[in-house]
Protein backbone atom coordinates (compact mmCIF):
# COMPACT_ATOMS: atom_id res chain seq x y z
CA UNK A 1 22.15 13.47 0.07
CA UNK A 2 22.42 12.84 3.46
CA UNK A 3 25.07 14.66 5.44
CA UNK A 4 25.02 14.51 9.12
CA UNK A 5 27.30 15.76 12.13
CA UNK A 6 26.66 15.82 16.05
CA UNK A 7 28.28 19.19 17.28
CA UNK A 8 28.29 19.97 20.55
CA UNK A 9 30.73 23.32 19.74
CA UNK A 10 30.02 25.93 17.00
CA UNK A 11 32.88 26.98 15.30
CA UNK A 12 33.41 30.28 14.79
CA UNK A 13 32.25 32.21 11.25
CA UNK A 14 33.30 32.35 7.75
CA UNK A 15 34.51 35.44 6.45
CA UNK A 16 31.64 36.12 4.25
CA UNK A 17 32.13 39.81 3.89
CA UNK A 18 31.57 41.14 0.17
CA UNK A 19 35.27 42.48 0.67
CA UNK A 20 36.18 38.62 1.70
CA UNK A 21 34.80 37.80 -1.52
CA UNK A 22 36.09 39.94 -3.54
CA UNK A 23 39.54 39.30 -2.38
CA UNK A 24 39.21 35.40 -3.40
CA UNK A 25 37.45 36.63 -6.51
CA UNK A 26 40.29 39.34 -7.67
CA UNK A 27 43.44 37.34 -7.99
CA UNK A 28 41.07 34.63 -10.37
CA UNK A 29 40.09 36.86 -12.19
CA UNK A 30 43.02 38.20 -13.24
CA UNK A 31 44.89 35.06 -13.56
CA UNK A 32 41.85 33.74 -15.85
CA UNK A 33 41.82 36.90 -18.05
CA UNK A 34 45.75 35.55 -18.84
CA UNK A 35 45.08 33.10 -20.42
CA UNK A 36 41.95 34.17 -23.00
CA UNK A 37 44.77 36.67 -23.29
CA UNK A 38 46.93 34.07 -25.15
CA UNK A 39 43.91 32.89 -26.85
CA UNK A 40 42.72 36.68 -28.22
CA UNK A 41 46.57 37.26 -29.44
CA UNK A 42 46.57 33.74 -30.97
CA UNK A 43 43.78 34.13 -32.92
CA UNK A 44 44.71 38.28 -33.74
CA UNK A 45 47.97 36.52 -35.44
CA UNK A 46 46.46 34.56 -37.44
CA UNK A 47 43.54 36.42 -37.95
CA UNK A 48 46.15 38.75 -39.85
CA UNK A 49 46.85 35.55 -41.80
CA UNK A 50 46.01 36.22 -45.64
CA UNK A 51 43.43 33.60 -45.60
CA UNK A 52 40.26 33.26 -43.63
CA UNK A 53 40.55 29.05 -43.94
CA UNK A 54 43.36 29.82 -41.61
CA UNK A 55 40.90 31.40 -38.74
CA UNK A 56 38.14 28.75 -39.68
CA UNK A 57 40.83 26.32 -39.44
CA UNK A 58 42.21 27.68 -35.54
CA UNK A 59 38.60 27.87 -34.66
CA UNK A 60 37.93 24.09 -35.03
CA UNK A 61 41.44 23.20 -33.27
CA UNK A 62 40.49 25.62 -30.40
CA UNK A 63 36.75 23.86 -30.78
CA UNK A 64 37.93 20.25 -31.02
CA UNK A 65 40.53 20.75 -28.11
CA UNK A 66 37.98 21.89 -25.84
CA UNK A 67 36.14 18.92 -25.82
CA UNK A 68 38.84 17.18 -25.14
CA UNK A 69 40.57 19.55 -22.44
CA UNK A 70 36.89 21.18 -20.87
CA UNK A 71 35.26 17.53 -20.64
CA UNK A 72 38.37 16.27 -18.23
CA UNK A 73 37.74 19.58 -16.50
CA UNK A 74 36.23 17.09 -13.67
CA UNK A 75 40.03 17.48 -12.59
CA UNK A 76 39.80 20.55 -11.47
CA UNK A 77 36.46 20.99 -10.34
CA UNK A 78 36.42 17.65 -8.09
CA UNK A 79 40.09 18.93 -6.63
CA UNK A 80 38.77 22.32 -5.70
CA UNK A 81 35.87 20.78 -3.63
CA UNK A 82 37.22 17.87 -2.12
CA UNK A 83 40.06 20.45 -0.84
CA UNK A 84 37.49 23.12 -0.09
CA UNK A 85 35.85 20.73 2.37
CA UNK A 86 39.07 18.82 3.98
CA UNK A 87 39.95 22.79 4.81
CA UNK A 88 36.54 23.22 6.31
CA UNK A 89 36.47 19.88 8.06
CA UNK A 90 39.88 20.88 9.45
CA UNK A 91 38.75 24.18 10.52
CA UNK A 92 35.96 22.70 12.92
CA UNK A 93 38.18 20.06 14.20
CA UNK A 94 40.49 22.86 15.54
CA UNK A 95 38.15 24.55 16.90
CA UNK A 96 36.85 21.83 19.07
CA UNK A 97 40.46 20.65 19.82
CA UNK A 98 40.71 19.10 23.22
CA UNK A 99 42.84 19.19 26.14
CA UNK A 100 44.68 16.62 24.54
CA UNK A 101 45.19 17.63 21.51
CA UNK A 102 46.29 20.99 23.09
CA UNK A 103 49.13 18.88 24.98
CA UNK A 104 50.20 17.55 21.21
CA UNK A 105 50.05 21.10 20.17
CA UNK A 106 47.90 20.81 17.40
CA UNK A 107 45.90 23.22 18.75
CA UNK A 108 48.04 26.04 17.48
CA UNK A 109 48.40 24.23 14.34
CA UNK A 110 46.62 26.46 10.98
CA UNK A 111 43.12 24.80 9.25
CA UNK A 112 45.84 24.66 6.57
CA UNK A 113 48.00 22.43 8.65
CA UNK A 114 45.96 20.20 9.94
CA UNK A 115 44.89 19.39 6.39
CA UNK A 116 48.02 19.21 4.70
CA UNK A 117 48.14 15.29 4.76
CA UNK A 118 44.68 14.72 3.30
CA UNK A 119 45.68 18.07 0.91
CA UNK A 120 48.02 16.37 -0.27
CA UNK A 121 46.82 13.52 -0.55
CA UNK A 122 44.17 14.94 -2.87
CA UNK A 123 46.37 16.40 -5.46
CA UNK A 124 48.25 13.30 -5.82
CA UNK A 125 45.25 11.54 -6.90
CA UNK A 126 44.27 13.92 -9.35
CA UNK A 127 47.89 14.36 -11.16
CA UNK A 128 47.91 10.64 -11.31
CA UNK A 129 44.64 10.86 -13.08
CA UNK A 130 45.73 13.31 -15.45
CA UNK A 131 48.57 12.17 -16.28
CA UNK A 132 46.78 8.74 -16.88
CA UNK A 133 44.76 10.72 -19.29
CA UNK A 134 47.23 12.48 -21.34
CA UNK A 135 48.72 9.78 -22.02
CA UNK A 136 45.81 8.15 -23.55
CA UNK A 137 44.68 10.91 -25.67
CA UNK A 138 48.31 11.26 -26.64
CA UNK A 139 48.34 7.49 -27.89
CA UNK A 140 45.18 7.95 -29.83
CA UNK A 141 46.05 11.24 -31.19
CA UNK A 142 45.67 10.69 -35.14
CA UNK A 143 42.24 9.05 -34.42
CA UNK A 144 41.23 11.96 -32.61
CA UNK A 145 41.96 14.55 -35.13
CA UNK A 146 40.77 13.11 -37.70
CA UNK A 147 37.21 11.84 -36.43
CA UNK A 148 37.10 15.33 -34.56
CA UNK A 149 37.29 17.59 -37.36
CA UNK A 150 34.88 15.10 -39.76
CA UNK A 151 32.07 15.94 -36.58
CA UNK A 152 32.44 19.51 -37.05
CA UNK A 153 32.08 19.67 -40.58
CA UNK A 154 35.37 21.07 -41.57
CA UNK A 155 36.31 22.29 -45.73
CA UNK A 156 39.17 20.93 -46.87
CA UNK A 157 41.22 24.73 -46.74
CA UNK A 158 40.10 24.75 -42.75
CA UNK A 159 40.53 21.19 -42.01
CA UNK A 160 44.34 20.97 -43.20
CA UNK A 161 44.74 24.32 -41.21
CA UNK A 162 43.17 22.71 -38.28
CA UNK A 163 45.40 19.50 -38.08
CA UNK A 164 48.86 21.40 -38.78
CA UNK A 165 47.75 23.59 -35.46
CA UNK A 166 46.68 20.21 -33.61
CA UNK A 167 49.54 18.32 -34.29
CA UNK A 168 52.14 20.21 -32.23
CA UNK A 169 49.68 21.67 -30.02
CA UNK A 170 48.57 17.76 -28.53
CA UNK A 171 51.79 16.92 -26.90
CA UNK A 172 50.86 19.83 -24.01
CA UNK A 173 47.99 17.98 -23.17
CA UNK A 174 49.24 16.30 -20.38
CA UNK A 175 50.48 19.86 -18.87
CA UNK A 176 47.03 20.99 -19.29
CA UNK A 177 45.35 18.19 -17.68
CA UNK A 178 47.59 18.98 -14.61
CA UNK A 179 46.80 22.36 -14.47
CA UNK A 180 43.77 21.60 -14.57
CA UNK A 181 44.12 19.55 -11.31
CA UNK A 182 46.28 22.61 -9.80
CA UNK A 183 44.06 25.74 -10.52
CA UNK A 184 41.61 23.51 -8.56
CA UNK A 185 43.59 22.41 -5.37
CA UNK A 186 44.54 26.00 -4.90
CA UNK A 187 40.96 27.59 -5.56
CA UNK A 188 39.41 25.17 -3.30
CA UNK A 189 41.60 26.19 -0.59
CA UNK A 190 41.03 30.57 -1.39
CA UNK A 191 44.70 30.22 -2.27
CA UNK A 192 44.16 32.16 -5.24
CA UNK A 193 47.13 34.76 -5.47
CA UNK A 194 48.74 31.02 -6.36
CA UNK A 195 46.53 30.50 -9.15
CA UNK A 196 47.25 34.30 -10.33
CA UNK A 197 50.83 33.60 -10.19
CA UNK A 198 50.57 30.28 -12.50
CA UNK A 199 48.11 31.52 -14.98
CA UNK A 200 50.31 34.88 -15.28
CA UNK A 201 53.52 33.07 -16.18
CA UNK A 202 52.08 30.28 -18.22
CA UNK A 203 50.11 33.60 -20.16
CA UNK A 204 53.22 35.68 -20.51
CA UNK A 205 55.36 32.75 -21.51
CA UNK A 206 52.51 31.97 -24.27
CA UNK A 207 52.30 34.76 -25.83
CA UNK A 208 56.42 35.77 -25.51
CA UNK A 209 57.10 32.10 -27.06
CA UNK A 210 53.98 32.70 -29.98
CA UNK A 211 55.49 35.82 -31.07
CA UNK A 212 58.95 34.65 -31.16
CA UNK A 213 58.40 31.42 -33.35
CA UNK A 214 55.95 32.99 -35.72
CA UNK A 215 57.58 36.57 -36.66
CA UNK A 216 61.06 35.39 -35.48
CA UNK A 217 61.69 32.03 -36.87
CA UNK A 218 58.32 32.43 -39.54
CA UNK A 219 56.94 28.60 -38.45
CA UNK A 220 53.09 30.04 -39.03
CA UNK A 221 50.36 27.73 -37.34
CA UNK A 222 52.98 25.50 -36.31
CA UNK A 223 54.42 28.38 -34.31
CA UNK A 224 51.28 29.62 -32.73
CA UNK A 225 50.82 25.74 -31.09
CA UNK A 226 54.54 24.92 -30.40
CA UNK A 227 54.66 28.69 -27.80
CA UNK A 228 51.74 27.02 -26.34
CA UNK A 229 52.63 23.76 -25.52
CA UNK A 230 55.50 24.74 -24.00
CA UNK A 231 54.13 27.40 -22.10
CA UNK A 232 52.01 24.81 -20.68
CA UNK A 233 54.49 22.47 -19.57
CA UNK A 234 56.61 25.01 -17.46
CA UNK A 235 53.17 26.31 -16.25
CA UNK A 236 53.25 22.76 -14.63
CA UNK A 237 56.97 23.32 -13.04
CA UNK A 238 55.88 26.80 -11.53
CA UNK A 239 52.33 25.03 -10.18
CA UNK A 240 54.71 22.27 -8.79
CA UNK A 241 56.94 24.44 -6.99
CA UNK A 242 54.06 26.61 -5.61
CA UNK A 243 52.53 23.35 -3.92
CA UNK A 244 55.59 22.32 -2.53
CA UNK A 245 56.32 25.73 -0.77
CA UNK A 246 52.35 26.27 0.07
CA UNK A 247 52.88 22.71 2.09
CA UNK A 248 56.16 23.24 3.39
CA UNK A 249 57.19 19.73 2.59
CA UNK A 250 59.91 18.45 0.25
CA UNK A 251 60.36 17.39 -3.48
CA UNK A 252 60.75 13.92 -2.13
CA UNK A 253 57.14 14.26 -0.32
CA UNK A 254 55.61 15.77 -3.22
CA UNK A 255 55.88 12.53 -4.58
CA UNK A 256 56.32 10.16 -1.80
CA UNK A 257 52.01 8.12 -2.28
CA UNK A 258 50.36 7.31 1.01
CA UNK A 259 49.13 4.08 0.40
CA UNK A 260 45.62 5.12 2.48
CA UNK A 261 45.57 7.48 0.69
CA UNK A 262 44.77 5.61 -2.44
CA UNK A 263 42.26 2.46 -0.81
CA UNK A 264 39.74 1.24 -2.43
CA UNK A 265 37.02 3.54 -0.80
CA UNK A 266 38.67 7.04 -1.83
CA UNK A 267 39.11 6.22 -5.15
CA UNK A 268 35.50 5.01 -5.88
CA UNK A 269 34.17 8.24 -4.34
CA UNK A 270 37.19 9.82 -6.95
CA UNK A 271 36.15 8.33 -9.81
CA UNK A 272 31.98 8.61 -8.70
CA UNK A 273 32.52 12.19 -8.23
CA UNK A 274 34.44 13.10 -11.30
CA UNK A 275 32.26 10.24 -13.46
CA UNK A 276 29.05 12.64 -12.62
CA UNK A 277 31.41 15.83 -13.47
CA UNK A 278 32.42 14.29 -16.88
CA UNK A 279 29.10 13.58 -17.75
CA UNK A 280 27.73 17.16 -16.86
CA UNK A 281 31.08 18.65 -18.63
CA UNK A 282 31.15 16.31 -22.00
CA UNK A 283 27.64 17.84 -22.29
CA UNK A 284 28.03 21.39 -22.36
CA UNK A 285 31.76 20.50 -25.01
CA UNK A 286 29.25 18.49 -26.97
CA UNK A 287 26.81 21.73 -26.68
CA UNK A 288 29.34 24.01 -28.04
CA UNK A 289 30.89 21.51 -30.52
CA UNK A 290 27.16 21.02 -31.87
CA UNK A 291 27.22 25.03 -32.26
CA UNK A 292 30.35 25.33 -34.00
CA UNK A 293 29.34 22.68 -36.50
CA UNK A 294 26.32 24.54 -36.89
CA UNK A 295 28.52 27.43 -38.14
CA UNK A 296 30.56 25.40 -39.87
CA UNK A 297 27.72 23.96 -41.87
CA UNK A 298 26.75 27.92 -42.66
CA UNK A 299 30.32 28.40 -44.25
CA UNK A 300 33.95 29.73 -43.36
CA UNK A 301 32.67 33.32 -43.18
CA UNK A 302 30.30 32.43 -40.40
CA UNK A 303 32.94 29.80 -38.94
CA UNK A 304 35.25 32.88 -38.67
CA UNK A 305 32.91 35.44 -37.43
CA UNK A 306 31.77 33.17 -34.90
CA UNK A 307 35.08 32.00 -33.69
CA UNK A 308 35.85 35.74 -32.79
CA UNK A 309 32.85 36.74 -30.72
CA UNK A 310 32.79 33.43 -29.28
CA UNK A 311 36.25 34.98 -27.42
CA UNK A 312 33.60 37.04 -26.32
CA UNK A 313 32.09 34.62 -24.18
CA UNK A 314 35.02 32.67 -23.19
CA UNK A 315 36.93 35.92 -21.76
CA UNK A 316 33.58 36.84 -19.99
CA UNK A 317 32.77 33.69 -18.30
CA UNK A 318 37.17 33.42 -16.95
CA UNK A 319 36.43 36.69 -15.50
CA UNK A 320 32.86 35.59 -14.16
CA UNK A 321 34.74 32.71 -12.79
CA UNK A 322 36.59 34.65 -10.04
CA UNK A 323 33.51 35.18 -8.19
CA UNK A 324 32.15 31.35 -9.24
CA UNK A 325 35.33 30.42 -7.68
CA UNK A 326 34.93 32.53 -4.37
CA UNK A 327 31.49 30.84 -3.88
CA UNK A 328 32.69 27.14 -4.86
CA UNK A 329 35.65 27.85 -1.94
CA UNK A 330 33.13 29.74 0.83
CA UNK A 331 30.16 27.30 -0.08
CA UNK A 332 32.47 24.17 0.10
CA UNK A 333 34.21 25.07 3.60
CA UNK A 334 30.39 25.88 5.09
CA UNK A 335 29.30 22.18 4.03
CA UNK A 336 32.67 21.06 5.40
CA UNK A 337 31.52 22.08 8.54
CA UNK A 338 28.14 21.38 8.06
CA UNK A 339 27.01 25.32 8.74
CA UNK A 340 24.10 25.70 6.22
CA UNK A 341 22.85 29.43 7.91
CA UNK A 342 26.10 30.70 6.75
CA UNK A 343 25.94 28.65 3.56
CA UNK A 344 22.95 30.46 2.43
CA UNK A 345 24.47 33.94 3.24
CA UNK A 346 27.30 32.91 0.67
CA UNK A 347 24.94 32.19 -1.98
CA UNK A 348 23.28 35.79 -1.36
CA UNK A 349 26.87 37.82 -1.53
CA UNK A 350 28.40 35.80 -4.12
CA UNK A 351 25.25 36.04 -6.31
CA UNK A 352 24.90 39.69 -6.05
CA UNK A 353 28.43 40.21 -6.19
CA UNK A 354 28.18 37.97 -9.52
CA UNK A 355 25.73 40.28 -11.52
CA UNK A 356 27.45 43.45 -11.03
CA UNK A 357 30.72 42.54 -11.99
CA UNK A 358 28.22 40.99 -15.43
CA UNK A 359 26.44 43.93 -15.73
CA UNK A 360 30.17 45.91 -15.77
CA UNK A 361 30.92 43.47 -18.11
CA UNK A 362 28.82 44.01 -20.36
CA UNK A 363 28.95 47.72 -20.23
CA UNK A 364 33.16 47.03 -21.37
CA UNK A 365 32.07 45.35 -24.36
CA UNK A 366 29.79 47.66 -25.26
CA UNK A 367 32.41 50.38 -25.43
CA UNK A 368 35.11 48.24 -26.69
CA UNK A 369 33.34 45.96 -29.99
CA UNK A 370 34.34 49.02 -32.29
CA UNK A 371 37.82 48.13 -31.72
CA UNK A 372 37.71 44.64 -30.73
CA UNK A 373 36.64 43.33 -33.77
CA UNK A 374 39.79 45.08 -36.17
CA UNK A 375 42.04 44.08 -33.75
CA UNK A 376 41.32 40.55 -34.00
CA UNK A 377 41.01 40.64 -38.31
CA UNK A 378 42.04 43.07 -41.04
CA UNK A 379 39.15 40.84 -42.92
CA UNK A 380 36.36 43.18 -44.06
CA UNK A 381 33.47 40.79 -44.67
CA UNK A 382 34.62 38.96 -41.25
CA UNK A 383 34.47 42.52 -39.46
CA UNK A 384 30.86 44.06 -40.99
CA UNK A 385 29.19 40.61 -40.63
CA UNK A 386 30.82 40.37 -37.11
CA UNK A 387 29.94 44.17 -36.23
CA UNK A 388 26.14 43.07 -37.25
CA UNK A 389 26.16 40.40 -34.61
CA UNK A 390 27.78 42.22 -31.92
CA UNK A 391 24.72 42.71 -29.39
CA UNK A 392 24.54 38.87 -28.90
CA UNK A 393 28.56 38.72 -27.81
CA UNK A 394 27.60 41.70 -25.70
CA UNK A 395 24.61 40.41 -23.78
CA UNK A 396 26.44 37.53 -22.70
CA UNK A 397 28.26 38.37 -19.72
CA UNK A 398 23.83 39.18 -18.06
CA UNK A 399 22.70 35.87 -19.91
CA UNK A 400 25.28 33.45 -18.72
CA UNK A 401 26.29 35.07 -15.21
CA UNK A 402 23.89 32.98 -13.34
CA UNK A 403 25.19 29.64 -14.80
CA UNK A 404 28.36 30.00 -13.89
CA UNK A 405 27.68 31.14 -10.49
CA UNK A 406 25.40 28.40 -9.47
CA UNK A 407 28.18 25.97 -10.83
CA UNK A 408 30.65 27.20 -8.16
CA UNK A 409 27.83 26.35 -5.47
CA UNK A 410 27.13 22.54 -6.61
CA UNK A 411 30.95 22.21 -7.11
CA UNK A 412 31.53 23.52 -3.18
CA UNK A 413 28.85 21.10 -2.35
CA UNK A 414 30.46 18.28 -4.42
CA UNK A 415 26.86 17.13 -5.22
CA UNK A 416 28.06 15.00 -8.03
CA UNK A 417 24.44 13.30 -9.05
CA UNK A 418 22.91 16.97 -9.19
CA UNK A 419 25.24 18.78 -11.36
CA UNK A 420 25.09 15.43 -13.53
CA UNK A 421 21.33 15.23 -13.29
CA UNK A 422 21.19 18.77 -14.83
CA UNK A 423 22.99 18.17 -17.23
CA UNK A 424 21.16 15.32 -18.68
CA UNK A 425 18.10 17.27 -18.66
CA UNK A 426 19.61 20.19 -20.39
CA UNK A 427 20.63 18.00 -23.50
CA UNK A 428 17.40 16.69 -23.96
CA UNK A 429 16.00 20.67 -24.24
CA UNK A 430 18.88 21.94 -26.21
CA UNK A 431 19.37 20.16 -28.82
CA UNK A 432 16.32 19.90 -30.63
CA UNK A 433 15.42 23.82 -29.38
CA UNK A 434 19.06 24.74 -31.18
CA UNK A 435 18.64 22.53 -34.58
CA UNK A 436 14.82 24.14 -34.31
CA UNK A 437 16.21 27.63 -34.22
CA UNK A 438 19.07 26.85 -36.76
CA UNK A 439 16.59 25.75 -39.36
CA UNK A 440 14.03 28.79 -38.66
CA UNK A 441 16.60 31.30 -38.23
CA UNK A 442 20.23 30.55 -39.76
CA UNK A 443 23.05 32.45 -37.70
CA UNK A 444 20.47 34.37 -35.80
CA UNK A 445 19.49 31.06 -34.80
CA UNK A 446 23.07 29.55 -33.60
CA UNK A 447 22.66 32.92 -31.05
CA UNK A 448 19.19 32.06 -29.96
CA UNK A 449 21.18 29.07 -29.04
CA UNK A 450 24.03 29.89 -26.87
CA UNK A 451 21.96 32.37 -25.42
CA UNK A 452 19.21 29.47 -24.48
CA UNK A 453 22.63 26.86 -23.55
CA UNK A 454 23.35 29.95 -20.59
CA UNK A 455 19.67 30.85 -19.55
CA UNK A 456 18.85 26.91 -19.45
CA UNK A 457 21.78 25.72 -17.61
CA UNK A 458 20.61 28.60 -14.74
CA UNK A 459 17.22 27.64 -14.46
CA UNK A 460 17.63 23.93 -14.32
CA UNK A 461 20.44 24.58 -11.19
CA UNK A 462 18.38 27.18 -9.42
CA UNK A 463 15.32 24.81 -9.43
CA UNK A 464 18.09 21.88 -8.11
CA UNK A 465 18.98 24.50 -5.81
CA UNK A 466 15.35 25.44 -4.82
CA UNK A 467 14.47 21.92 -3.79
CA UNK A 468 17.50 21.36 -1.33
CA UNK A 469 16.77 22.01 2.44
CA UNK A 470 19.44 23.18 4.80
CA UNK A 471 18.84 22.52 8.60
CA UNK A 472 21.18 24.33 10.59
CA UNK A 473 19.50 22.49 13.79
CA UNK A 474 20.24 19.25 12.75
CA UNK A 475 23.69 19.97 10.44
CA UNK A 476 21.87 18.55 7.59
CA UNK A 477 21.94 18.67 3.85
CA UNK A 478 18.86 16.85 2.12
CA UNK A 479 17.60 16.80 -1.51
């Protein structure tokens, strides 16, 4: 992919200090470990439930609505570098501000300021697209739930648990969608003390709201999705209000459309950008999907066990995500100003930055499975299965570090047919490997393949990564 700049000025440095990093990293990872949060207390509730159906049941809603939610997911990855890169182009046009441009004083205008127009600009066209979303999936709501839950194999006891959770907990899916669209607009731009403060207060309304309508007004399942779905939708006031005073501009420019903006050439590299990011992202769902129908297929037992130390993973990989977040922002600024010797420095710091806080991790769950696993159940056979399975869960943080931290990179670079391409490639390994190793080695098996989903999805990126050349000389990218 051809990218390629005359410069005839160098602008000055990123910040690419490991305490730089960490600083972008920090406020993510705290605002990510908010909302698995919500999720662990969710599923402790009704974990305490007398029946295990109901877990089974919460795991296949949680399953079915992340392939919904995590395959539109393009939302937030496309917005965070698209914005990462306006900042950087805006940067380097600063810098090389002329005489002119001094007399217009722009010169003494912020990277932030200068962008603010094509920011803008940026957001708008990915709340339109969410919102164009939502309201699809909203529209074919009954269809969804009820093909979804036939694909993962759900009982009868599970599946009506299932659809009582997923029919409340669908009409936040809009509000999700735009958050989506949010966390990655303000990511992309190292605002991240902005995505701490939206996480935070959608996490802390969650859980408040959860407790309330299932121990105070005793609505059960229906409870757990209703504190949810409204947590989400005045997540999406709070995220609205933080844009507004981030860009200094008014309610009535918040929604005031540019019409160039919007031509016909910005929305095809929109829609090109996030078709490739769909396609990578309705893989790995699928992937995990696949898995939980594997479990599913193995009985509600496994189902439950399995839907608790999957937390595991998903609270492992938000907190991971800080520091895939600090190299998608660093990463996508250096290709915004086409500075590749700096570019590889971020992958260096972010990388070993990545595996420490992984190795840490790991080291937490280690110490903490013994009273993890009773916190989340009071079912026996779901604990002493669970407890027999526990070094997989704890591994995970090592195994799928590198996966997630190569993901930031591609989505700083927005290279859209890469991240695509590895996808593709991945699916055609996985899925026979996983049905192989479900069929030779039961649950063991359905380990053998999340573990091989993580150390496959690393190996295929770093070799995508391995055959890119960066020429600082000539301020070129090339595959």
């Amino acid at each position: 992919m051809p990218n390629t700049v005359s410069s005839s000025t160098t602008p000055p440095p990123l910040d690419h200090r490991y305490r730089h990093i960490v600083a972008i990293a920090l406020p993510v990872l705290f605002a990510n470990l908010a909302m698995p949060l919500q999720g662990v207390i969710d599923t402790a509730i009704v974990g305490h439930m007398p029946k295990a159906a109901n877990l089974a049941g919460m795991g296949l809603a949680i399953q079915l609505l992340t392939l919904l939610l995590v395959s539109f997911n393009f939302l937030q990855y496309a917005s965070s570098g698209l914005s990462a890169q306006a900042l950087g182009s805006a940067t380097k046009s600063g810098d090389k501000a002329s005489a002119s441009t001094k007399a217009n004083n722009k010169y003494h205008l912020s990277p932030h300021q200068l962008a603010a127009p094509k920011l803008l600009s940026i957001l708008q066209r990915a709340l339109i697209l969410a919102i164009t979303i939502g309201g699809l999936l909203l529209l074919l709501k009954p269809l969804i739930v009820d093909f979804g839950l036939h694909l993962l194999a759900a009982s009868p006891a599970s599946g009506a648990a299932a659809k009582t959770y997923l029919d409340v907990r669908l009409w936040g899916v809009m509000a999700e969608l735009m958050n989506f669209a949010f966390i990655g607009w303000f990511a992309g731009q190292g605002r991240t003390r902005y995505l701490l403060y939206q996480q935070s207060g959608i996490a802390i309304l969650n859980i408040g709201l959860t407790l309330w309508f299932v121990f105070g007004l005793d609505m059960g399942l229906k409870g757990v999705a209703l504190g949810t779905t409204i947590a989400y939708w005045i997540g999406f006031v709070i995220a609205l209000s933080l844009a507004k005073m981030h860009l200094r501009v008014s309610v009535k420019a918040l929604f005031t459309i540019d019409s160039e903006a919007f031509t016909r050439s910005k929305m095809l590299r929109l829609f090109s950008l996030n078709k490739d990011i769909f396609i990578r992202t309705l893989i790995l769902t699928v992937s995990f999907a696949w898995l939980t129908r594997l479990s599913a297929l193995s009985g509600d037992l496994v189902l439950a066990v399995n839907t608790i130390l999957l937390q595991v993973l998903t609270i492992s990989a938000l907190a991971l995500d800080g520091v895939a977040v600090a190299a998608e922002t660093l990463s996508g600024q250096a290709a915004g100003r086409k500075d590749w010797e700096q570019f590889r420095l971020i992958i260096k710091r972010t990388g070993i930055v990545s595996y420490v806080l992984a190795f840490f991790l790991s080291c937490i769950w280690w110490l903490a499975m013994p009273y993890y696993l009773p916190l989340m159940t009071d079912l026996q056979p779901v604990i002493d299965l669970a407890f027999d399975y526990r070094w997989y869960a704890i591994m995970l943080p090592i195994i799928g570090v590198g996966a997630y931290w190569l993901d930031g990179i591609f989505f700083g670079l927005t290279a859209g047919y890469a991240i695509r391409n590895a996808a593709l490639l991945l699916a055609l390994i996985f899925f026979p490997l996983s049905s192989l190793l479900f069929w030779l080695f039961g649950m063991h098996g359905i380990w053998l393949s999340v573990c091989s989903l993580l150390l496959l999805r690393m190996l295929i990126l770093g070799g995508y990564l391995l055959r890119m050349t960066f020429d600082s000389s000539s301020n070129t990218l090339i595959d």
